[in-house]
N, C-alpha and C. Protein backbone atom coordinates (compact mmCIF):
# COMPACT_ATOMS: atom_id res chain seq x y z
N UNK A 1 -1.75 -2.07 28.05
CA UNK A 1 -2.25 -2.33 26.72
C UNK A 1 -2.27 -3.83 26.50
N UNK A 2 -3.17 -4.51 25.68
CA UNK A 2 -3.24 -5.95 25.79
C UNK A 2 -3.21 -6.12 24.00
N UNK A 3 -2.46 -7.03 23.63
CA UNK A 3 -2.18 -7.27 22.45
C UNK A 3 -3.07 -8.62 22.22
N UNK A 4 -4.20 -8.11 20.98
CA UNK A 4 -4.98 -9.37 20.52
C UNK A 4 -4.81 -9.88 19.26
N UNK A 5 -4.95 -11.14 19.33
CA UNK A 5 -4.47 -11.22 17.58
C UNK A 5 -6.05 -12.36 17.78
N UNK A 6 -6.32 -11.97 16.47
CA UNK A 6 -7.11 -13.10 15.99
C UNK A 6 -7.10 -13.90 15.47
N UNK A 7 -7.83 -15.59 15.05
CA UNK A 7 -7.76 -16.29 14.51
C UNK A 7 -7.47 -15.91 13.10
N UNK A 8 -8.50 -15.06 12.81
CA UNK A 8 -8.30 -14.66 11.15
C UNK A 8 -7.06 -14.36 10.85
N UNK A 9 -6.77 -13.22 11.81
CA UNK A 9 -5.41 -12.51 11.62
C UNK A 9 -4.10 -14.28 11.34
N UNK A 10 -4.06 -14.46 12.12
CA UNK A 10 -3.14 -15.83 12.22
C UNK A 10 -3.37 -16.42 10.61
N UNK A 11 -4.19 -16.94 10.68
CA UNK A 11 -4.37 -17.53 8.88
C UNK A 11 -4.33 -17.02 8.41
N UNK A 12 -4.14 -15.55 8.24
CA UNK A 12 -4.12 -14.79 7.04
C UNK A 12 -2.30 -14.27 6.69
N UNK A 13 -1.80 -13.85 7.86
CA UNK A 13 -0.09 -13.20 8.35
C UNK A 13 0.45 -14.89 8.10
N UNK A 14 -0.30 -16.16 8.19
CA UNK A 14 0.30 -17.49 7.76
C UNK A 14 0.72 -17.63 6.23
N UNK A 15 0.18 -16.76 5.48
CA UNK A 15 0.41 -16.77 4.00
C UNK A 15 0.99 -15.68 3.14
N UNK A 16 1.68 -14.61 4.10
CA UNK A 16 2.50 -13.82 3.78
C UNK A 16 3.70 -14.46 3.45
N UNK A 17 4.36 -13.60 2.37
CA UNK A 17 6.13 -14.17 2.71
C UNK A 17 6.62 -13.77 4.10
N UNK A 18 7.79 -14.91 4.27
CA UNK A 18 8.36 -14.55 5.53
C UNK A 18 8.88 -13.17 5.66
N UNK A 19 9.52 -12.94 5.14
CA UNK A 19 10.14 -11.28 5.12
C UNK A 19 9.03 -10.68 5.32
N UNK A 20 7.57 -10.14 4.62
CA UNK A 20 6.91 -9.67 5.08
C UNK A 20 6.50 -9.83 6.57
N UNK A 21 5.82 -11.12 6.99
CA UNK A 21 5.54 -11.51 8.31
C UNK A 21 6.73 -10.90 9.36
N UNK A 22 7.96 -10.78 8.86
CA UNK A 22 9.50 -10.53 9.76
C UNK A 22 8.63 -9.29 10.13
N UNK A 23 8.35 -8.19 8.87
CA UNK A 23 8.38 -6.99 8.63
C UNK A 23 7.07 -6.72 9.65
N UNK A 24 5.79 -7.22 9.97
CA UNK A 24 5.38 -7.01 10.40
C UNK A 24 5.46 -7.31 12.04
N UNK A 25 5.44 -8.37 12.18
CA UNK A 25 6.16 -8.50 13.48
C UNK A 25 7.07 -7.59 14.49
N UNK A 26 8.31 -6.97 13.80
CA UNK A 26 9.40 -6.34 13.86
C UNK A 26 8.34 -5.22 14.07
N UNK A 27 7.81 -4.24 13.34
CA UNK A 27 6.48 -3.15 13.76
C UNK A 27 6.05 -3.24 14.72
N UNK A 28 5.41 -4.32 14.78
CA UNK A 28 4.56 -4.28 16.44
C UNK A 28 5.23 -4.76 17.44
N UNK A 29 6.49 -5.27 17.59
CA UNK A 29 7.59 -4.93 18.76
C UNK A 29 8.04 -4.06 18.84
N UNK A 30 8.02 -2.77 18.02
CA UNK A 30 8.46 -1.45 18.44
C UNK A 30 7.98 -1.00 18.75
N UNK A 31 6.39 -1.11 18.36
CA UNK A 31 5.14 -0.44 18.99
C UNK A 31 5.08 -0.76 20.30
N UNK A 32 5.21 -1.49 20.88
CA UNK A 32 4.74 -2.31 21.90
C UNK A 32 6.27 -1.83 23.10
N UNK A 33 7.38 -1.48 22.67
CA UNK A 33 8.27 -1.42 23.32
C UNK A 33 8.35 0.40 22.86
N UNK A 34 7.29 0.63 22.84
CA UNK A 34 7.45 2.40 23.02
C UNK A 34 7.37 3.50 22.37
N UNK A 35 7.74 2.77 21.26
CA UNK A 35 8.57 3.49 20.36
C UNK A 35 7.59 4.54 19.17
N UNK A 36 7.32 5.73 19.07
CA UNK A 36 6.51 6.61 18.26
C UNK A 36 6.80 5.85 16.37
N UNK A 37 5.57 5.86 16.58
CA UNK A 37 5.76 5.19 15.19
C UNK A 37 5.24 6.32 13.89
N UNK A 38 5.69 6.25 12.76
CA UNK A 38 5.73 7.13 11.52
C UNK A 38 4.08 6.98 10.98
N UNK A 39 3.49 7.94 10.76
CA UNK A 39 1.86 7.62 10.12
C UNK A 39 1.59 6.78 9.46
N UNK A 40 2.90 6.97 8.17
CA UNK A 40 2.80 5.95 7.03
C UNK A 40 3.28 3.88 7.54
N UNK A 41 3.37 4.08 8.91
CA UNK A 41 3.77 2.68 9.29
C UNK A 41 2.35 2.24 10.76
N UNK A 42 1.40 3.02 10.92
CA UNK A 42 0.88 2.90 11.77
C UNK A 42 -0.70 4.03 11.71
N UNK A 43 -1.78 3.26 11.96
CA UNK A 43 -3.33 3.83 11.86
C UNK A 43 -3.89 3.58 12.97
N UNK A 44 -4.41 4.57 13.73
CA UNK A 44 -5.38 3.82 15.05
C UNK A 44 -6.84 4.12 14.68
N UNK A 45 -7.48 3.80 15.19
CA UNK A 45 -8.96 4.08 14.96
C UNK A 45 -9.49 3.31 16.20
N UNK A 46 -10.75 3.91 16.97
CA UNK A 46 -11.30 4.23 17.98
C UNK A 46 -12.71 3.29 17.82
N UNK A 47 -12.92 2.87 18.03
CA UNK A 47 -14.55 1.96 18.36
C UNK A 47 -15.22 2.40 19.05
N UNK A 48 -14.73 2.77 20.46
CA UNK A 48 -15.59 3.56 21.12
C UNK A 48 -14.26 4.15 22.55
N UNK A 49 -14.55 4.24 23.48
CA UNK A 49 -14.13 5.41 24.49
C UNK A 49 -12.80 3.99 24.73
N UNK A 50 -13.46 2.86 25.07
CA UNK A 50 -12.28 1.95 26.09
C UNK A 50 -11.43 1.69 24.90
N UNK A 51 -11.64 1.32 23.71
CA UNK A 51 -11.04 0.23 22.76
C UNK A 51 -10.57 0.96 21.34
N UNK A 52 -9.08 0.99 21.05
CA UNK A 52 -8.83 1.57 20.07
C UNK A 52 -8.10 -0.03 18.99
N UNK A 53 -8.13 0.00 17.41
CA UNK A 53 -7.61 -0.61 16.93
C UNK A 53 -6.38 -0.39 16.34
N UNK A 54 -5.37 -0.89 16.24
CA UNK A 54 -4.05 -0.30 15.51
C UNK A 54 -4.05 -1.10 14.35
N UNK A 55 -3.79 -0.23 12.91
CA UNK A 55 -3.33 -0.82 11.72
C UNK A 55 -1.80 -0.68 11.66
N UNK A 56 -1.25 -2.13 11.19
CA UNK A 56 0.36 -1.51 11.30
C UNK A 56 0.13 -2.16 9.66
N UNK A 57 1.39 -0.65 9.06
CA UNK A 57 1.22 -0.74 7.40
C UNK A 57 2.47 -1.25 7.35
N UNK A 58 3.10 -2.29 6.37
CA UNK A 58 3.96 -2.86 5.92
C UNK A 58 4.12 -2.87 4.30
N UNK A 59 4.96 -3.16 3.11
CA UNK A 59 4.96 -3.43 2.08
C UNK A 59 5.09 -4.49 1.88
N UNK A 60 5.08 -5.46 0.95
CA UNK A 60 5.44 -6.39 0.60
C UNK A 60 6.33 -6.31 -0.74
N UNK A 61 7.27 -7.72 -0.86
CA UNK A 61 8.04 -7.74 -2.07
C UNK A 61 7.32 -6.84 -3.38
N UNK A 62 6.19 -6.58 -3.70
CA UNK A 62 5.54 -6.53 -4.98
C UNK A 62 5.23 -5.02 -4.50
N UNK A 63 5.36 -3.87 -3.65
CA UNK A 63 4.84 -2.77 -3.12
C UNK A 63 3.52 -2.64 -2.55
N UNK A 64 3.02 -3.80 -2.25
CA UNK A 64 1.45 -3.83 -1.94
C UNK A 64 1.03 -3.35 -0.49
């Protein structure tokens, strides 16, 4: 599996609070190290046959 981050992504996870950014981070090292993740913390969706995208869901201080 190859982990991509994008430019956008970067400037955007740059203006989270840190705790959030922790929070997300911390997600996708569990993902990444194996670990079955809960629906409500994780979305995949499919583009086509080779390439799937993962949403990892987090809250923030405010419940957002």
């Amino acid at each position: 599996m190859q982990l991509v981050q994008l430019e956008v992504f970067k400037k955007e996870i740059a203006e989270f609070p840190l705790e959030t950014r922790e929070d997300m981070l911390s997600l996708i090292a569990r993902f990444l190290s194996g670990e079955a993740l809960a629906r409500n913390h994780l979305k995949t969706f499919k583009i086509d046959k080779k390439t799937k995208i993962q949403e990892f869901r987090v809250k923030d201080h405010r419940g957002n």
